[in-house]
Protein backbone atom coordinates (compact mmCIF):
# COMPACT_ATOMS: atom_id res chain seq x y z
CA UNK A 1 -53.53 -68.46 -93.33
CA UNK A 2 -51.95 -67.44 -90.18
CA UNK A 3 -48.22 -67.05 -90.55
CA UNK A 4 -46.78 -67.44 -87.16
CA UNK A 5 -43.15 -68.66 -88.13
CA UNK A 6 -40.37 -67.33 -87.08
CA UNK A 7 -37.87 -64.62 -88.78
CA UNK A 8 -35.06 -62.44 -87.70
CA UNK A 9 -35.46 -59.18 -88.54
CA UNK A 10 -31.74 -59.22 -89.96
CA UNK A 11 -33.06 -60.86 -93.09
CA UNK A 12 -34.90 -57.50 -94.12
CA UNK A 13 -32.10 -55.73 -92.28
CA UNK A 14 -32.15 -53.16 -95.57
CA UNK A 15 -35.47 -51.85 -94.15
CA UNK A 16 -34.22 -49.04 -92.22
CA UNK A 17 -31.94 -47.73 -94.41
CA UNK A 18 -34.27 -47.74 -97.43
CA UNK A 19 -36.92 -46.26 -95.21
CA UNK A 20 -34.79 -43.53 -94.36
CA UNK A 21 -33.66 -42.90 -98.13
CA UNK A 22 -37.29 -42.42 -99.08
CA UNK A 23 -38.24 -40.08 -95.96
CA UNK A 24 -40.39 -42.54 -94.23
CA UNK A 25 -40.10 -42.66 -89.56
CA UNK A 26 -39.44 -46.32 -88.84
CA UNK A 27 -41.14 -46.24 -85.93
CA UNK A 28 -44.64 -45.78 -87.12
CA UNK A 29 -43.41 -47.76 -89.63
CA UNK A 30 -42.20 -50.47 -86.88
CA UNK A 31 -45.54 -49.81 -85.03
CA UNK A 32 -47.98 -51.24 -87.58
CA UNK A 33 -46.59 -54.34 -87.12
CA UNK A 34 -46.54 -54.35 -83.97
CA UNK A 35 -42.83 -53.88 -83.50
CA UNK A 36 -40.88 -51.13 -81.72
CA UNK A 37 -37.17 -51.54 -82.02
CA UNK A 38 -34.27 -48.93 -82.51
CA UNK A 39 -32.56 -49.49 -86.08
CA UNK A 40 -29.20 -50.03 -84.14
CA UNK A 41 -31.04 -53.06 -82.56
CA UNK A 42 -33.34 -54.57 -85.31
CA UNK A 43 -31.17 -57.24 -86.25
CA UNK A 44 -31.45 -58.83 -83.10
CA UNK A 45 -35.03 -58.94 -83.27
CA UNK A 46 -37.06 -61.93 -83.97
CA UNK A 47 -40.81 -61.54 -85.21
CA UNK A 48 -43.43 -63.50 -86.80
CA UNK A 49 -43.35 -63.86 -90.59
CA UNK A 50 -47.07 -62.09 -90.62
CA UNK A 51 -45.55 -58.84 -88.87
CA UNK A 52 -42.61 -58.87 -91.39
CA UNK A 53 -44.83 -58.91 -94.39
CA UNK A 54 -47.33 -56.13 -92.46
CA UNK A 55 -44.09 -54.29 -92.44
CA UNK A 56 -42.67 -54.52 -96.04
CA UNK A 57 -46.87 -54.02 -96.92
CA UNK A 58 -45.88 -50.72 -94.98
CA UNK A 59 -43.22 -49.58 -96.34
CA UNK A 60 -44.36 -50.63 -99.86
CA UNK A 61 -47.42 -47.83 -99.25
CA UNK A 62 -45.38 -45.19 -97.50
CA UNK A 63 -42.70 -44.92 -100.18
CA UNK A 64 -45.08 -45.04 -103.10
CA UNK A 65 -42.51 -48.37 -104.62
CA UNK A 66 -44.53 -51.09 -105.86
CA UNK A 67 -41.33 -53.04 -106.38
CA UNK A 68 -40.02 -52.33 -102.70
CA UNK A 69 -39.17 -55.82 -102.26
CA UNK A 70 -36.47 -55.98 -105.27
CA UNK A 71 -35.26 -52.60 -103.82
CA UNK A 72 -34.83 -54.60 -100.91
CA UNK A 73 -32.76 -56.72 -102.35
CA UNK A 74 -30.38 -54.69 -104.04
CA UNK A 75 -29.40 -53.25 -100.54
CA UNK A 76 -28.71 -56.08 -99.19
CA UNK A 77 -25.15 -56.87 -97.52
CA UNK A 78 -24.53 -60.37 -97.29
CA UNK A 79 -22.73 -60.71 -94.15
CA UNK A 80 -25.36 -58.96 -92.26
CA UNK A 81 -27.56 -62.37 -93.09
CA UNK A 82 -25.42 -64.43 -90.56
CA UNK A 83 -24.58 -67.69 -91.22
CA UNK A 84 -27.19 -68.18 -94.18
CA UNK A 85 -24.74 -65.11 -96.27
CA UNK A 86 -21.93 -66.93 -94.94
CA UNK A 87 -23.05 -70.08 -96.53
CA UNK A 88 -24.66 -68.86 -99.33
CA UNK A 89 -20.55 -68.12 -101.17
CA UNK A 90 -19.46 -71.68 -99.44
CA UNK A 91 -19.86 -73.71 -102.29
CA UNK A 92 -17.75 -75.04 -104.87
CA UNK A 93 -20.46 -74.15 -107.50
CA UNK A 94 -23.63 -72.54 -108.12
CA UNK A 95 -25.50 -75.71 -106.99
CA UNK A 96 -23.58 -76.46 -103.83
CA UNK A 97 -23.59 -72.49 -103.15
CA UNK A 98 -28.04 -72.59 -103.34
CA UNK A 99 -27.68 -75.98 -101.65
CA UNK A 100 -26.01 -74.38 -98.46
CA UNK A 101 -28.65 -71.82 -98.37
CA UNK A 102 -31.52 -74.19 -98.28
CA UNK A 103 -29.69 -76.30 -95.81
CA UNK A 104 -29.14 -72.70 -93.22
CA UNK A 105 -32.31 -71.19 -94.17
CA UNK A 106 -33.62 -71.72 -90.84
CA UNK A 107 -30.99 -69.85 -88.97
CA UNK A 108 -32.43 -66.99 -90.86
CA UNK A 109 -36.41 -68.03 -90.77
CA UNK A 110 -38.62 -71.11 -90.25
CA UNK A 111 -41.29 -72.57 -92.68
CA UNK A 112 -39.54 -72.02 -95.74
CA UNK A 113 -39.11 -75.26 -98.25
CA UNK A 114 -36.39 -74.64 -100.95
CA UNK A 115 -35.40 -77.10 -103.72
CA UNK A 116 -33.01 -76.97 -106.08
CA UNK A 117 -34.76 -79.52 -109.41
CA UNK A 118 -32.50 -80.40 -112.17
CA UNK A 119 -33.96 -81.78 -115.29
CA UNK A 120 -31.84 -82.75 -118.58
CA UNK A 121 -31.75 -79.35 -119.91
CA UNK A 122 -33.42 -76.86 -117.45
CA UNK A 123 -32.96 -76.72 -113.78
CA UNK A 124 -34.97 -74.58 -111.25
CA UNK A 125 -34.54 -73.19 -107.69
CA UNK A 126 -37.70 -73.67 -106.03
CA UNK A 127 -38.85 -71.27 -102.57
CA UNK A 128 -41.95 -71.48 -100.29
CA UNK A 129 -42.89 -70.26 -97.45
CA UNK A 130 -45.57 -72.37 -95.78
CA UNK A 131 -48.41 -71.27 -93.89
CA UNK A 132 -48.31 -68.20 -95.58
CA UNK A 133 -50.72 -66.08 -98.46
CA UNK A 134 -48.81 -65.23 -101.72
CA UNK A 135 -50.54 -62.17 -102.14
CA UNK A 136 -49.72 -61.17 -98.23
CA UNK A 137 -45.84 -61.98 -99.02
CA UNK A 138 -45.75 -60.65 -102.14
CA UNK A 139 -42.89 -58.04 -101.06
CA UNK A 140 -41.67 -60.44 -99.84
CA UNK A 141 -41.33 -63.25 -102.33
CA UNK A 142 -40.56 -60.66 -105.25
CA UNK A 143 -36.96 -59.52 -102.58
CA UNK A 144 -36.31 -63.34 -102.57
CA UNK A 145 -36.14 -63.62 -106.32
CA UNK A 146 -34.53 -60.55 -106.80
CA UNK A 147 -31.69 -61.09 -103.70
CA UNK A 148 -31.43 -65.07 -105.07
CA UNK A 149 -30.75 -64.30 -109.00
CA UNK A 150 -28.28 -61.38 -107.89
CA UNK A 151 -26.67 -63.47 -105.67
CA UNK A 152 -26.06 -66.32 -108.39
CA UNK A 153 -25.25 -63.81 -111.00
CA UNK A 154 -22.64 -62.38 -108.69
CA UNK A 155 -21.21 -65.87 -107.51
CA UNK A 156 -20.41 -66.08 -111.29
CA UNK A 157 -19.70 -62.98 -111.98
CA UNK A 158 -21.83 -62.61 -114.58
CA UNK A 159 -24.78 -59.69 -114.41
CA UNK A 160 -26.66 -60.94 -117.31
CA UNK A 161 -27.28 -64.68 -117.07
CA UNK A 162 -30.85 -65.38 -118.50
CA UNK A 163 -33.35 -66.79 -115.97
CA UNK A 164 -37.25 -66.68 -115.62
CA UNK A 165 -38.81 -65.73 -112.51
CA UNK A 166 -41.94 -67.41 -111.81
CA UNK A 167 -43.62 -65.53 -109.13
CA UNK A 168 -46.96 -66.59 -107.14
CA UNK A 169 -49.40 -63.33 -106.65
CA UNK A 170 -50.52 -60.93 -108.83
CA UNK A 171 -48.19 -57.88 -110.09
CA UNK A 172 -47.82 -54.81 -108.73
CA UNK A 173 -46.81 -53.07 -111.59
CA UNK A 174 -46.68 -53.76 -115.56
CA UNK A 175 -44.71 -56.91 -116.04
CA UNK A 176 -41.93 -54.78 -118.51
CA UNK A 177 -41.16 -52.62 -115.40
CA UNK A 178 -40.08 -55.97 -113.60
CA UNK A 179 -38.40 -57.52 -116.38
CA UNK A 180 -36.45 -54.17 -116.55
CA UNK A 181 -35.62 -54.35 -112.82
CA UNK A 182 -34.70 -58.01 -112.63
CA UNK A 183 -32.86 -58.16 -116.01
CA UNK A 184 -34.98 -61.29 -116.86
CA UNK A 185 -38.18 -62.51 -118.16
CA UNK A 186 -41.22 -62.68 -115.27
CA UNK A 187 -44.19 -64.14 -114.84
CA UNK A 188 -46.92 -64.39 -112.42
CA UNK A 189 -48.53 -67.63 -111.66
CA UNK A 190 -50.87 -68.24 -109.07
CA UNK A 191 -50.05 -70.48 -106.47
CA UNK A 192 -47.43 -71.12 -103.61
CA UNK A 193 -44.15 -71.84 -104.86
CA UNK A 194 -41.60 -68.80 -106.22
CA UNK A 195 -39.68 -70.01 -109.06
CA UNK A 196 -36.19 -69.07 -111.01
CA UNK A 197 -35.56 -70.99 -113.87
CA UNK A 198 -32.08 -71.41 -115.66
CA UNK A 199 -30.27 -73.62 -117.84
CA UNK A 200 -29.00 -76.48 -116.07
CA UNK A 201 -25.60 -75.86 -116.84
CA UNK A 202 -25.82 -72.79 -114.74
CA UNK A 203 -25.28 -75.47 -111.63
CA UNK A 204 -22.00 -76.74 -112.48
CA UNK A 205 -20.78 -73.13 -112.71
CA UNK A 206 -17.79 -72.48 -110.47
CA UNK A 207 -18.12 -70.10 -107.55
CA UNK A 208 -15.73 -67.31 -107.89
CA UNK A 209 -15.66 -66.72 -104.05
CA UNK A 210 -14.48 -70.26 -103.27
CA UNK A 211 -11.60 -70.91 -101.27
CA UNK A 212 -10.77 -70.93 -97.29
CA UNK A 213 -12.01 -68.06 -94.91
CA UNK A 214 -9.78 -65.01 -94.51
CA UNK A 215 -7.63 -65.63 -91.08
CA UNK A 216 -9.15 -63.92 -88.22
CA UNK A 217 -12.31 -63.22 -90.03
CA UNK A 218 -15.16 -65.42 -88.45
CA UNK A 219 -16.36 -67.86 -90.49
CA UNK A 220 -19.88 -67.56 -88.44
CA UNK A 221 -21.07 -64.04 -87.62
CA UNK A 222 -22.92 -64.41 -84.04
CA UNK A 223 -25.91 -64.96 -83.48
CA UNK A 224 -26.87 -65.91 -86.67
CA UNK A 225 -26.04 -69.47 -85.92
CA UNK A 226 -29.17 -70.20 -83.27
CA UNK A 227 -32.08 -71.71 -85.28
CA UNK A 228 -34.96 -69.32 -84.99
CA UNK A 229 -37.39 -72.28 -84.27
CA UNK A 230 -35.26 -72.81 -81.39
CA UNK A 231 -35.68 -69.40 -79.61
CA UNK A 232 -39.13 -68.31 -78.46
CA UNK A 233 -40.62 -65.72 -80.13
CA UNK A 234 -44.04 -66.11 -78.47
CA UNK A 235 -45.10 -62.79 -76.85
CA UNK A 236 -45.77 -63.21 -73.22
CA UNK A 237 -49.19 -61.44 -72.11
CA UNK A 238 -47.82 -57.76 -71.24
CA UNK A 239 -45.33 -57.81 -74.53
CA UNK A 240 -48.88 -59.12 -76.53
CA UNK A 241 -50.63 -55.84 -74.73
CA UNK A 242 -47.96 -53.81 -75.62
CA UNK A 243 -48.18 -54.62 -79.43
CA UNK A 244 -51.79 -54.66 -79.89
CA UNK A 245 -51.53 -50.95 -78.51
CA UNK A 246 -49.10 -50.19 -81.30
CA UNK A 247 -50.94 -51.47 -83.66
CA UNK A 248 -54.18 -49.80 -82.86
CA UNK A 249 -52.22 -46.98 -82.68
CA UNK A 250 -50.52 -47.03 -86.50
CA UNK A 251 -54.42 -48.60 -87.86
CA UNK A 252 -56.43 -45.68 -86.09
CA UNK A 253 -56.50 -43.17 -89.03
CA UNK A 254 -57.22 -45.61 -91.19
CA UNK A 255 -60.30 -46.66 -89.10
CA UNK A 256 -59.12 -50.36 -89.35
CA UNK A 257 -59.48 -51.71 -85.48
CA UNK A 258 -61.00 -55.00 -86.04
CA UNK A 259 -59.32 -57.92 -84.07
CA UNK A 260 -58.90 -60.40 -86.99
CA UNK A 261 -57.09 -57.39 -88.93
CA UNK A 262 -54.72 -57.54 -85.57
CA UNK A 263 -54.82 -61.30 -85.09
CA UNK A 264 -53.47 -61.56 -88.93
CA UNK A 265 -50.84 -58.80 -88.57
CA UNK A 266 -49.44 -60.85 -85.85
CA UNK A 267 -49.48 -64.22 -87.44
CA UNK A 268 -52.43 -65.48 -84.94
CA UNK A 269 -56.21 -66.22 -85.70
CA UNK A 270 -58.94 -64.34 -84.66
CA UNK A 271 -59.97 -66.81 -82.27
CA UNK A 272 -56.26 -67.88 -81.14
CA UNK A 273 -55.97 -64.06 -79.84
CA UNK A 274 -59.48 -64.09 -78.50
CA UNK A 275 -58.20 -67.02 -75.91
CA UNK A 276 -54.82 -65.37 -75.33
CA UNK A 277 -56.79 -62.34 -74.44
CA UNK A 278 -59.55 -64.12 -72.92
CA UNK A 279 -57.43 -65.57 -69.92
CA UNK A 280 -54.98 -63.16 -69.52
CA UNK A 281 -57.45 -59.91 -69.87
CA UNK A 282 -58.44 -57.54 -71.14
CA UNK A 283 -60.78 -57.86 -74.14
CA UNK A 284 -59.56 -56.47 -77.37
CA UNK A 285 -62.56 -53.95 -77.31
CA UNK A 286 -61.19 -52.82 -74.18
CA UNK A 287 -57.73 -52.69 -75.23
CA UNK A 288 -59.45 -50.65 -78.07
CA UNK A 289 -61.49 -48.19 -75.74
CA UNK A 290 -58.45 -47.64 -73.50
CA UNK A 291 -56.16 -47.02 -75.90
CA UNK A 292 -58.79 -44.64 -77.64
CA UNK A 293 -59.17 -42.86 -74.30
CA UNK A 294 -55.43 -41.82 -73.09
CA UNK A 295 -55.24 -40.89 -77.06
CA UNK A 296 -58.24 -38.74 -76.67
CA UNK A 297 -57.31 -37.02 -73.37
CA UNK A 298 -53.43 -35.89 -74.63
CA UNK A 299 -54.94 -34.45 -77.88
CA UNK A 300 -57.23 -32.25 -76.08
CA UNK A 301 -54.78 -30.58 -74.34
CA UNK A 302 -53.94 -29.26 -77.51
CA UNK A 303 -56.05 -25.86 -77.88
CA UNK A 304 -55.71 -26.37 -81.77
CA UNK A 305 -56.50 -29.81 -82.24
CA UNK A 306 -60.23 -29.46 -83.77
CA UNK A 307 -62.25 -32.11 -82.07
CA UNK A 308 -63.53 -33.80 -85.47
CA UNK A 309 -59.44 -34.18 -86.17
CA UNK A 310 -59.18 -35.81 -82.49
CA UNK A 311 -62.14 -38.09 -83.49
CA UNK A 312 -60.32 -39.15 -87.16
CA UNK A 313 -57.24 -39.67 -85.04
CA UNK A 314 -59.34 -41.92 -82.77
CA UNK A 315 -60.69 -44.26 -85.38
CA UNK A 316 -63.75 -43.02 -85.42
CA UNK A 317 -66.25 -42.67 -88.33
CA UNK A 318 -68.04 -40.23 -87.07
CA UNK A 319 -67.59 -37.07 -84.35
CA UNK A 320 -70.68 -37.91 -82.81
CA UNK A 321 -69.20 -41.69 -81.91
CA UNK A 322 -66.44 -39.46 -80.29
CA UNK A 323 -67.97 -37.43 -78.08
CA UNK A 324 -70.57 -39.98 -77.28
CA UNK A 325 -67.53 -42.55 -76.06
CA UNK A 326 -65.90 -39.25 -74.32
CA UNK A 327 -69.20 -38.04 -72.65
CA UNK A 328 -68.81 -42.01 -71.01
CA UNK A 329 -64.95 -42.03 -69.85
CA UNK A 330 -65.38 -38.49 -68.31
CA UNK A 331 -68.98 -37.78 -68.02
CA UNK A 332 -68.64 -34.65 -70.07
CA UNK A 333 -68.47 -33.86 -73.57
CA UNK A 334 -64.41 -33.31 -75.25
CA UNK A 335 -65.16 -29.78 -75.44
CA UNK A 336 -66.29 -29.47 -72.10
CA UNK A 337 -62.91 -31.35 -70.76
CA UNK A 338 -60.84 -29.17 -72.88
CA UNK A 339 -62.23 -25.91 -71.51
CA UNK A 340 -61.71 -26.91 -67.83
CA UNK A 341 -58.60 -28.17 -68.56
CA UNK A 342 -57.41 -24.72 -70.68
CA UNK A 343 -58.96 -22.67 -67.41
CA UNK A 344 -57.68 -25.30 -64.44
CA UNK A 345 -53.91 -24.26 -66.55
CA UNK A 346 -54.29 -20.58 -66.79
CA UNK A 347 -55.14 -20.71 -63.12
CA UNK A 348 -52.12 -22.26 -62.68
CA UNK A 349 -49.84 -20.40 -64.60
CA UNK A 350 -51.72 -17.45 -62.65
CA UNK A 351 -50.64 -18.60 -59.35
């Protein structure tokens, strides 16, 4: 699946923080999804849902958290969500209050299907998001459930109400560590829909937050009110350049430069991005090979820089790959370059 809807980056607008509570640089962080943004900006920004979950998939691995998603969640500010947190404490009960959500989920993101069943005894809030792989969304889907049953449990004022969280991919982590964090019983089905379960009851609760908008506070925080299917978030040809190169970039030590890893990290398939590329030029592999070559010159200029690092920094499996690709950008071998370049200097500096 290629997940090319829509989301403003103000839904996971925890990410920075938490990144910087752990010690992990949001840029590279930003960068292997193809994103470069300043945090004082990253609300404004609107990305594909494949690049969101690359980045949560990030930040998941840099911090070490298999549960980063339901850390996620319990930074989360409502008002920075826009309308949808505005909504979200609207209604006159529980129901009416996940009812609002569903109905201004896409000021928030598109492709998401949320129901709210109610049987005689049992009801259940229901979340998908289409077009997408459980097991690519997983931190994803596991902040959902978290941020949804904190929300309710806070629109009742009640930290304890017993739920079960159904979620679709496999777990991260032993299943009492979850059930410790989420304060409920959790299981993990596979499938597409994410599932919290509660007595029916629970939808006739009363909101605690009801009741008209403080005066002179605005009802509607700007812009969360623009449907994100109604803005284009398409990357014109230089901005798709631009974040292929950062995500060769962050995937280079890891030796992972393959286009469909690229095409899927921005929500396209392999073939989709072979057209864009195809009429607007270049190649990937030349995209690659450039890249690999500016890299390759600045770390040589660096006397220290062992040129079997330079070549792991590259991508490369091998040294002799390195110099081989070198020997053809600059007709000489890295070494080579680097001593002309270290004499060329000192005959500078001399002068």
């Amino acid at each position: 699946m290629y997940d090319r809807h829509a989301v403003r980056l103000s839904m996971v607008h925890m990410v920075p923080g938490v990144a910087d509570r752990h010690g992990v640089p949001l840029v590279p962080l930003l960068e292997s999804a193809g994103l470069s943004v300043g945090s004082e900006t990253f609300n404004q920004l609107i990305a594909s849902r494949a690049q969101v979950c690359t980045l949560l998939r990030g930040l998941a691995r840099k911090t070490g958290s298999a549960m980063i998603g339901i850390d996620l969640a319990a930074a989360a500010e409502v008002p920075q969500l826009g309308l949808l947190g505005t909504a979200l404490l609207s209604g006159r009960t529980v129901g009416e209050c996940l009812a609002a959500q569903a109905r201004h989920m896409p000021c928030l993101q598109s492709g998401v299907k949320i129901e709210v069943r109610r049987g005689s005894s049992m009801a259940s809030y229901v979340h998908r998001l289409e077009n997408s792989d459980p097991n690519r969304a997983k931190e994803l889907n596991e902040g959902v459930a978290a941020f949804v049953a904190r929300a309710v449990r806070h629109i009742v004022g009640d930290a304890e109400v017993p739920m079960h969280i159904t979620l679709p991919h496999r777990a991260q982590a032993p299943v009492g560590r979850y059930e410790e964090r989420l304060r409920t019983a959790v299981s993990f089905v596979p499938g597409s829909d994410l599932m919290i379960s509660f007595d029916a009851s629970l939808l006739d609760q009363p909101n605690r937050f009801f009741g008209p908008p403080v005066e002179g506070q605005p009802i509607v925080p700007d812009p969360g009110h623009v449907p994100v299917d109604e803005l284009d978030c398409t990357l014109d040809d230089d901005a798709l350049h631009l974040a292929l190169e950062r995500i060769i970039g962050a995937a280079a030590l890891s030796g992972v430069l393959s286009l469909p890893d690229a095409a899927r990290t921005l929500g396209l398939s392999p073939r989709s991005l072979q057209r864009r590329l195809a009429r607007a030029g270049p190649a990937y592999e030349v995209i690659v090979d450039r890249w690999r070559h500016r890299r390759a010159i600045g770390c040589l200029m660096d006397p220290d820089q062992p040129i079997g690092t330079v070549s792991r920094i590259l991508g490369y499996s091998h040294p002799a790959h390195f110099v081989r690709a070198f020997h053809r950008w600059e007709a000489q071998t890295p070494s080579e370059f680097r001593d002309r370049a270290m004499a060329e200097g000192l005959a500078r500096n001399g002068n």
